[in-house]
PDB file of N, CA and C in Angstrom:
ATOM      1  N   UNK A   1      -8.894  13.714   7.468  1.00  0.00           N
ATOM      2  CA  UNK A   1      -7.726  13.336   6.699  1.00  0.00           C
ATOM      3  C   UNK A   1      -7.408  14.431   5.687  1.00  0.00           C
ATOM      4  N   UNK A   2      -6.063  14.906   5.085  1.00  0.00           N
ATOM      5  CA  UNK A   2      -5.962  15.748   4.382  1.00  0.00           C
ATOM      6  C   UNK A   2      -5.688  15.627   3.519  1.00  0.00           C
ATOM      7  N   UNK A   3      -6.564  16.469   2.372  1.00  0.00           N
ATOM      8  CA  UNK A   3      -6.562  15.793   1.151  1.00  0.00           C
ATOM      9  C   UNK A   3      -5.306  16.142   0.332  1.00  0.00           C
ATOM     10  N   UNK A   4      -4.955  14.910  -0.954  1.00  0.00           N
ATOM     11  CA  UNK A   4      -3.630  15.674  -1.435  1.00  0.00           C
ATOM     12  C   UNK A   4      -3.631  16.523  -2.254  1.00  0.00           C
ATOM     13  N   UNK A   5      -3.254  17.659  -2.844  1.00  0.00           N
ATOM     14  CA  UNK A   5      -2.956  19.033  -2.956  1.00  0.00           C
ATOM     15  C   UNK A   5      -1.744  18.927  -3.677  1.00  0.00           C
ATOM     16  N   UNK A   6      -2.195  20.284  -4.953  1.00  0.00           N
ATOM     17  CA  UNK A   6      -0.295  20.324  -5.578  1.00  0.00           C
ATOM     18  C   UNK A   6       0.026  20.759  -4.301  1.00  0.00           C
ATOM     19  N   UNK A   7       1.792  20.501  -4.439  1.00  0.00           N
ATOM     20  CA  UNK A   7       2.631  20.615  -3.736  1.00  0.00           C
ATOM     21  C   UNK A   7       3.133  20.286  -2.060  1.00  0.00           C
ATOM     22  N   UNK A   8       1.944  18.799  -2.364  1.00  0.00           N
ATOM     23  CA  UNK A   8       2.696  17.546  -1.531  1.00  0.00           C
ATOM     24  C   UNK A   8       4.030  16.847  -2.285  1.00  0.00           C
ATOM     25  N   UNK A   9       4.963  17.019  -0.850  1.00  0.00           N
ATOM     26  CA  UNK A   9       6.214  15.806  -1.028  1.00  0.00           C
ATOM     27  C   UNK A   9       6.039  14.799  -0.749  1.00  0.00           C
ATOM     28  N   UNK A  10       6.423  13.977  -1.670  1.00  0.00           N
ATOM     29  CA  UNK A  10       6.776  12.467  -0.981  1.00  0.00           C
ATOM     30  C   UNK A  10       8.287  11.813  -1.298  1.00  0.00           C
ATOM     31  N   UNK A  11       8.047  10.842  -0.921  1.00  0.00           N
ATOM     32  CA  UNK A  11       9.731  10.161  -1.355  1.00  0.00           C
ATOM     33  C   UNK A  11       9.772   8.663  -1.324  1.00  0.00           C
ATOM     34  N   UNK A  12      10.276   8.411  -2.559  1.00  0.00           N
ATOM     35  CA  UNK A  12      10.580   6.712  -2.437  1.00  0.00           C
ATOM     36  C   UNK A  12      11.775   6.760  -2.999  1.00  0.00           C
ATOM     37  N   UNK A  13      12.281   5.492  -1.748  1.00  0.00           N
ATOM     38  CA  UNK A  13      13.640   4.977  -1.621  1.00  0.00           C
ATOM     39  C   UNK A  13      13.620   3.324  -2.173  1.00  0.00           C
ATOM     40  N   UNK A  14      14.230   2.905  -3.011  1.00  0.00           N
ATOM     41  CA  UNK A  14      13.920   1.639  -3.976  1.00  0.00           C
ATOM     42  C   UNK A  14      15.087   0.734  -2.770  1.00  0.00           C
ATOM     43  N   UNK A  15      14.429  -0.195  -2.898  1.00  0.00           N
ATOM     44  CA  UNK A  15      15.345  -1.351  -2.154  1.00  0.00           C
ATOM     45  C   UNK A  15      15.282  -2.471  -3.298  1.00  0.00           C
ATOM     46  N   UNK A  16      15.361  -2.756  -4.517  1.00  0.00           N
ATOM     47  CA  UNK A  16      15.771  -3.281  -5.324  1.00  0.00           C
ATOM     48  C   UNK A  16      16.210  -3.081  -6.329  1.00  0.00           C
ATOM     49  N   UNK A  17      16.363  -2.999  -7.126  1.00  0.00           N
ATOM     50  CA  UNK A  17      17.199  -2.538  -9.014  1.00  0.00           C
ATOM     51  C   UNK A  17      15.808  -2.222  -9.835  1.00  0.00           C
ATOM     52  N   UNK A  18      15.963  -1.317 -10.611  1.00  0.00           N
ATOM     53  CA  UNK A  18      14.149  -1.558 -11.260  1.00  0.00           C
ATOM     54  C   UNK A  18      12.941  -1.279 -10.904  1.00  0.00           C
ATOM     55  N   UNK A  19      13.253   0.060  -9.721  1.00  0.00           N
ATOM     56  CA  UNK A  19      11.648  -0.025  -8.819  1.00  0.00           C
ATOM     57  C   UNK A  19      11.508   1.543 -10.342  1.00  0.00           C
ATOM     58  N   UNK A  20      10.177   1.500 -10.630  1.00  0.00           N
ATOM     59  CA  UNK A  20       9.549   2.028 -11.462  1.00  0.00           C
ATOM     60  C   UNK A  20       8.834   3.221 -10.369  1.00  0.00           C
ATOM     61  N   UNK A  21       8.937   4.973 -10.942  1.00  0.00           N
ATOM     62  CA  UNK A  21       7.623   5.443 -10.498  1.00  0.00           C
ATOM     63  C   UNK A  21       7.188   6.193 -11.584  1.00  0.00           C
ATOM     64  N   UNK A  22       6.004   6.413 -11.278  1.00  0.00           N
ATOM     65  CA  UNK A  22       5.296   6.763 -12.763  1.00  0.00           C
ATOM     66  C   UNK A  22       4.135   7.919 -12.164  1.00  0.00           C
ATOM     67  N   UNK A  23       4.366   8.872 -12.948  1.00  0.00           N
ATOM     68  CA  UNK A  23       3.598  10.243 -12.440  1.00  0.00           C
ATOM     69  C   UNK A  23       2.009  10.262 -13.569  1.00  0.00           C
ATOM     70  N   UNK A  24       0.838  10.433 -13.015  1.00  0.00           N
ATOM     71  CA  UNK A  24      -0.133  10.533 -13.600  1.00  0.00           C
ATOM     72  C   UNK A  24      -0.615  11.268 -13.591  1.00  0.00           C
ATOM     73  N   UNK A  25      -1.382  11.711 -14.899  1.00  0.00           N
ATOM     74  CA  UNK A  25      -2.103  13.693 -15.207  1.00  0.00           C
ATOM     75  C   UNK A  25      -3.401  13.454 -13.972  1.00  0.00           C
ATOM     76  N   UNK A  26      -3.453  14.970 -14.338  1.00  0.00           N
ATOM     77  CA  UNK A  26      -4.981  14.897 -13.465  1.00  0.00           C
ATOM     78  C   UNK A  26      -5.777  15.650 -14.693  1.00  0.00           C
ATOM     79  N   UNK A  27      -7.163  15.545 -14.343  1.00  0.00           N
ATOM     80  CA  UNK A  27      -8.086  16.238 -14.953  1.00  0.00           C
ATOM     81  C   UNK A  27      -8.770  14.772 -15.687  1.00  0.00           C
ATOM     82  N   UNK A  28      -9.767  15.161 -16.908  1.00  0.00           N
ATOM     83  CA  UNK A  28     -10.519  14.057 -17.354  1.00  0.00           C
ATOM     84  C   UNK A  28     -10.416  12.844 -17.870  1.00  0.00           C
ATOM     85  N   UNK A  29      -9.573  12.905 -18.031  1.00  0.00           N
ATOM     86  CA  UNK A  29      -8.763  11.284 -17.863  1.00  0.00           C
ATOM     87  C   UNK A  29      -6.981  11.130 -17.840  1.00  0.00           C
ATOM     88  N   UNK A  30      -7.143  10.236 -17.243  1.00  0.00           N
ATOM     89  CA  UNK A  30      -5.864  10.017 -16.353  1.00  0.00           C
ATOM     90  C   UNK A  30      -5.012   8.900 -17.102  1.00  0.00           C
ATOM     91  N   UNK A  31      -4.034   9.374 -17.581  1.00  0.00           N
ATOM     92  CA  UNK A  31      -2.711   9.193 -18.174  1.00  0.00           C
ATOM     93  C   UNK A  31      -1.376   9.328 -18.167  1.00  0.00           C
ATOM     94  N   UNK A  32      -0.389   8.272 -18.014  1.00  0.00           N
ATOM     95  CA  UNK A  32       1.202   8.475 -17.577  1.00  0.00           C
ATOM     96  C   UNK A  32       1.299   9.658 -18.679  1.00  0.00           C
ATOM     97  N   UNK A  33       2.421  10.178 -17.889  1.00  0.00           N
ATOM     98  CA  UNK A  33       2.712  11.806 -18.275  1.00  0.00           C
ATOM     99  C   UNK A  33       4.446  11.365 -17.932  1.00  0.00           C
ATOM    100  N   UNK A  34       5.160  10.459 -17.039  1.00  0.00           N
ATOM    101  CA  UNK A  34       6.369  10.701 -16.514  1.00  0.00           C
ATOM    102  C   UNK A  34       6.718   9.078 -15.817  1.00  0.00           C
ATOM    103  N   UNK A  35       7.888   9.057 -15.986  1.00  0.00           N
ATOM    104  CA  UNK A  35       8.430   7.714 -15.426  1.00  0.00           C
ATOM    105  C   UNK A  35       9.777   7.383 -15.115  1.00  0.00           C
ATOM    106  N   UNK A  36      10.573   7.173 -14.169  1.00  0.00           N
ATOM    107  CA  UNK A  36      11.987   6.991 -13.982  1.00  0.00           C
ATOM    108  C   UNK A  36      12.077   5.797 -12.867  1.00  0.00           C
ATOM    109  N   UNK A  37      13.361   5.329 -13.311  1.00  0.00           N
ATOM    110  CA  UNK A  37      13.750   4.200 -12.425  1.00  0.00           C
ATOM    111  C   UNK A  37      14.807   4.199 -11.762  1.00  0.00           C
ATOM    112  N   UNK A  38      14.298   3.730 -10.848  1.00  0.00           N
ATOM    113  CA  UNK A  38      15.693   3.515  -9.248  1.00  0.00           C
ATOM    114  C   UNK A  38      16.095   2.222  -9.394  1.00  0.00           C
ATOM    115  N   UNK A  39      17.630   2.507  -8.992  1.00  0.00           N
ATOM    116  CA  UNK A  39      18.111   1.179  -8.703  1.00  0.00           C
ATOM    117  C   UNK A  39      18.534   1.149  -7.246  1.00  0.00           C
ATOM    118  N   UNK A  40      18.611  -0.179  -6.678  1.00  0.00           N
ATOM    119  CA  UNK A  40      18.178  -0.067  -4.502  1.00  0.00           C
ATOM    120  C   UNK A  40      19.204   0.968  -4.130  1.00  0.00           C
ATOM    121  N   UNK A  41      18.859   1.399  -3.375  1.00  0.00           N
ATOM    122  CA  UNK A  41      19.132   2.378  -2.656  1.00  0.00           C
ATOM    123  C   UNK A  41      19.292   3.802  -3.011  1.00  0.00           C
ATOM    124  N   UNK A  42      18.575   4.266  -4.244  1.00  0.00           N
ATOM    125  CA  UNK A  42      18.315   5.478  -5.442  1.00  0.00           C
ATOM    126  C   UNK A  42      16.947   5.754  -4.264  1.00  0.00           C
ATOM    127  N   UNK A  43      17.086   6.938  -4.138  1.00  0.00           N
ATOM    128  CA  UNK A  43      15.911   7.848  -3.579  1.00  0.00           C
ATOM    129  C   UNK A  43      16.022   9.229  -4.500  1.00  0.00           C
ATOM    130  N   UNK A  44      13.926   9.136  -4.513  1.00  0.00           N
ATOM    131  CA  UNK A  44      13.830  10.324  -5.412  1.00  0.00           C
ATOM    132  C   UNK A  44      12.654  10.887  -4.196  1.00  0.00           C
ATOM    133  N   UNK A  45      12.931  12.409  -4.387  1.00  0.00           N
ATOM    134  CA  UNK A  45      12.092  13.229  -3.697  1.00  0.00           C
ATOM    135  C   UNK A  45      10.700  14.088  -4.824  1.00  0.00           C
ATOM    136  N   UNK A  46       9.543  14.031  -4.354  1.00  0.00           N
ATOM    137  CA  UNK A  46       8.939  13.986  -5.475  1.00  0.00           C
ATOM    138  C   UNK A  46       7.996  14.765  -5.316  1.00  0.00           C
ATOM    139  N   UNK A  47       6.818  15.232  -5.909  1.00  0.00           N
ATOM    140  CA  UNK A  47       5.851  16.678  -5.560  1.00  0.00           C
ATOM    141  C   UNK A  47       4.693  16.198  -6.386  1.00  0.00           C
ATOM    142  N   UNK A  48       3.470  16.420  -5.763  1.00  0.00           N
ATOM    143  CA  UNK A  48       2.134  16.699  -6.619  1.00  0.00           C
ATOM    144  C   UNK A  48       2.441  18.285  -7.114  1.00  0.00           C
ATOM    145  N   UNK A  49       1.773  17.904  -8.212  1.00  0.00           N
ATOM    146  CA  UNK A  49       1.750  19.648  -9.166  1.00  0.00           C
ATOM    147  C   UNK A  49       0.393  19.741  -9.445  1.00  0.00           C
ATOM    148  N   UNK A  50       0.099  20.765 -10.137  1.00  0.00           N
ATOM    149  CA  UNK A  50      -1.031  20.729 -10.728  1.00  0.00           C
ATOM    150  C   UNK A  50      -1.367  19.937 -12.218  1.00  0.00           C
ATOM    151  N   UNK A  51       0.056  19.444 -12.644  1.00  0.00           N
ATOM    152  CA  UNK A  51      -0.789  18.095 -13.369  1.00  0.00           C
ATOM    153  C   UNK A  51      -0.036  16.665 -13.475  1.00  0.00           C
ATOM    154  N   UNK A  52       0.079  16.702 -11.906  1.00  0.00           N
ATOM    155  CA  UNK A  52       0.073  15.174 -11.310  1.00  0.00           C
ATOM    156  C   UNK A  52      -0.690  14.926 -10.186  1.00  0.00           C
ATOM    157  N   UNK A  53      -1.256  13.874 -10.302  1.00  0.00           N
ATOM    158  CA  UNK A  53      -2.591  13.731  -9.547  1.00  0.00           C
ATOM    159  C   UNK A  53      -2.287  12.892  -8.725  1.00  0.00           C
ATOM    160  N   UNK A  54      -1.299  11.381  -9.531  1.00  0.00           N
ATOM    161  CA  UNK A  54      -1.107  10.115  -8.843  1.00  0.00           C
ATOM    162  C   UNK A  54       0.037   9.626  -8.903  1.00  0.00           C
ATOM    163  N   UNK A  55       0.640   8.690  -8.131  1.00  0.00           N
ATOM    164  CA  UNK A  55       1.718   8.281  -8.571  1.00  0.00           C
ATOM    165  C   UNK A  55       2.267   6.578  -8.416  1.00  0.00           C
ATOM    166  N   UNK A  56       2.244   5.708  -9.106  1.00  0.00           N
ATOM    167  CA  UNK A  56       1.991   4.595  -9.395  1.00  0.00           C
ATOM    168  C   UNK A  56       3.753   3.735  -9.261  1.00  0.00           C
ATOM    169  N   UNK A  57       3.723   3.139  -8.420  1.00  0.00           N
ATOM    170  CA  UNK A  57       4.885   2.267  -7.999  1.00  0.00           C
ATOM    171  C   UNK A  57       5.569   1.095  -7.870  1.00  0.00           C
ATOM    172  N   UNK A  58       6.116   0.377  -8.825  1.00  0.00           N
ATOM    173  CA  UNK A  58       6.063  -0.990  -9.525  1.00  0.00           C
ATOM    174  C   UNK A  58       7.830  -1.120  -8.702  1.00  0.00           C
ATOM    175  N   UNK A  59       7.686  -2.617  -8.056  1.00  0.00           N
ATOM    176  CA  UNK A  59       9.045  -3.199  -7.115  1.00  0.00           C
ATOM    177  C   UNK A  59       8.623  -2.705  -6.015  1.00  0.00           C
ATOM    178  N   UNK A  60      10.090  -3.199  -5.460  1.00  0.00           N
ATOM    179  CA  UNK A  60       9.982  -2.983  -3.694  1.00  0.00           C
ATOM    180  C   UNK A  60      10.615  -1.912  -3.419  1.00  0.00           C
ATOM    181  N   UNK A  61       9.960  -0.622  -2.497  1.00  0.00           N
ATOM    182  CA  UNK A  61      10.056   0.551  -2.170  1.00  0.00           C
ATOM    183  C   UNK A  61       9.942   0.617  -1.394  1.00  0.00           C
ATOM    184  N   UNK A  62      10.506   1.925  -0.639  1.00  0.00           N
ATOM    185  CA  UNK A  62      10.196   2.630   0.873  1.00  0.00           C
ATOM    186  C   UNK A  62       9.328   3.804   0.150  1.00  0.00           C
ATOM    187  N   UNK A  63       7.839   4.279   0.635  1.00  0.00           N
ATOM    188  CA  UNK A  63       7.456   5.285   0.643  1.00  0.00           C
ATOM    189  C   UNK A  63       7.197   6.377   1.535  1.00  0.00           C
ATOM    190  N   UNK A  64       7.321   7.596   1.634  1.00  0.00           N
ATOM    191  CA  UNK A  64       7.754   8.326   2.598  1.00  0.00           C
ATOM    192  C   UNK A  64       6.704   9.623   1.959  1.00  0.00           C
ATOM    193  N   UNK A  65       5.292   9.716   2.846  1.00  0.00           N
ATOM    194  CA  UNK A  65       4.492  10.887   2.580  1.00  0.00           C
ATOM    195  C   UNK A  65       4.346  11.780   4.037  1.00  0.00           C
ATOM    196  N   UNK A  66       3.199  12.531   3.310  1.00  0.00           N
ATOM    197  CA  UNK A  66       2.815  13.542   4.933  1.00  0.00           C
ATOM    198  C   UNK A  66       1.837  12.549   5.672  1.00  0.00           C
ATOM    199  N   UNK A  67       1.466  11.334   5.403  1.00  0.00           N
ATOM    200  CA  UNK A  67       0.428  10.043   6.029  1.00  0.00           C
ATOM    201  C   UNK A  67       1.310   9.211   6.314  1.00  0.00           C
ATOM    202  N   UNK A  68       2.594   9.520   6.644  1.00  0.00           N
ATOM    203  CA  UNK A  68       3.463   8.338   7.111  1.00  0.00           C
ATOM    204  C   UNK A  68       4.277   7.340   6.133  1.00  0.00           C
ATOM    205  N   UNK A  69       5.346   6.594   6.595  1.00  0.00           N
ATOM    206  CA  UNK A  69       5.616   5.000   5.730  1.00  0.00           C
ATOM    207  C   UNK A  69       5.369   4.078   5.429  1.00  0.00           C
ATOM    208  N   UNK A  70       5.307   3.820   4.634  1.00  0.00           N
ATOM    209  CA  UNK A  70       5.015   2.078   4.072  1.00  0.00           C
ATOM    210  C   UNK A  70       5.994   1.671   3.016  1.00  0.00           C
ATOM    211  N   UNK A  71       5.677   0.391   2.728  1.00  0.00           N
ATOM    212  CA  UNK A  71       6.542  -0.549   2.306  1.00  0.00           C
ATOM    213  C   UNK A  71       6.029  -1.081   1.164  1.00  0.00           C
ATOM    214  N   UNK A  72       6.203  -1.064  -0.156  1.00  0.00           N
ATOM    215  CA  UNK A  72       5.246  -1.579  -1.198  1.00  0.00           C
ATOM    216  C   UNK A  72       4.676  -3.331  -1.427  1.00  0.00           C
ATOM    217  N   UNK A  73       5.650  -3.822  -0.831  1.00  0.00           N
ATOM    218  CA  UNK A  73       5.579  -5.175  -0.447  1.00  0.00           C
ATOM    219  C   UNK A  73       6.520  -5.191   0.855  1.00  0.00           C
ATOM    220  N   UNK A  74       4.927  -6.614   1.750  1.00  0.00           N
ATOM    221  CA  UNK A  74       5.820  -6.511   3.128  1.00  0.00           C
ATOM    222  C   UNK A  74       6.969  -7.752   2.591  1.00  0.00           C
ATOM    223  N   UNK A  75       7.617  -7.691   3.126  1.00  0.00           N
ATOM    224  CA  UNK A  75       8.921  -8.867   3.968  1.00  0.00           C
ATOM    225  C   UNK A  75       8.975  -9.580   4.560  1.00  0.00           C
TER     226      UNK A  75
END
């Protein structure tokens, strides 16, 4: 499996009003650093850097990585 690396894309596409994403540092402890909100059908295209490690996703989303799609809640 390949591990994630700055300068993976991903992408989430919000299918409701209010989907939250929230970018987290890397290194010795891990803390929101970044946060913006979609309203449905708002797609953001998005990148690991070297100080984002994680990325944390509140509502219902389409996620779109190099490991494929999913759905943050099924339907």
């Amino acid at each position: 499996m390949k591990e994630n690396q700055a300068g993976d894309y991903f992408v989430v596409k919000a299918k409701e009003n209010g989907v939250s994403v929230i970018g987290m540092t890397r290194g010795r402890d891990t803390r929101f650093h970044h946060s913006e909100k979609l309203d449905k059908g708002e797609v953001m295209l998005a990148q690991f850097t070297e100080s984002t490690s994680a990325v944390k996703i509140r509502g219902k989303a389409e996620v779109m990585t190099p490991f494929g799609k999913m759905d943050t809640e099924e339907e």
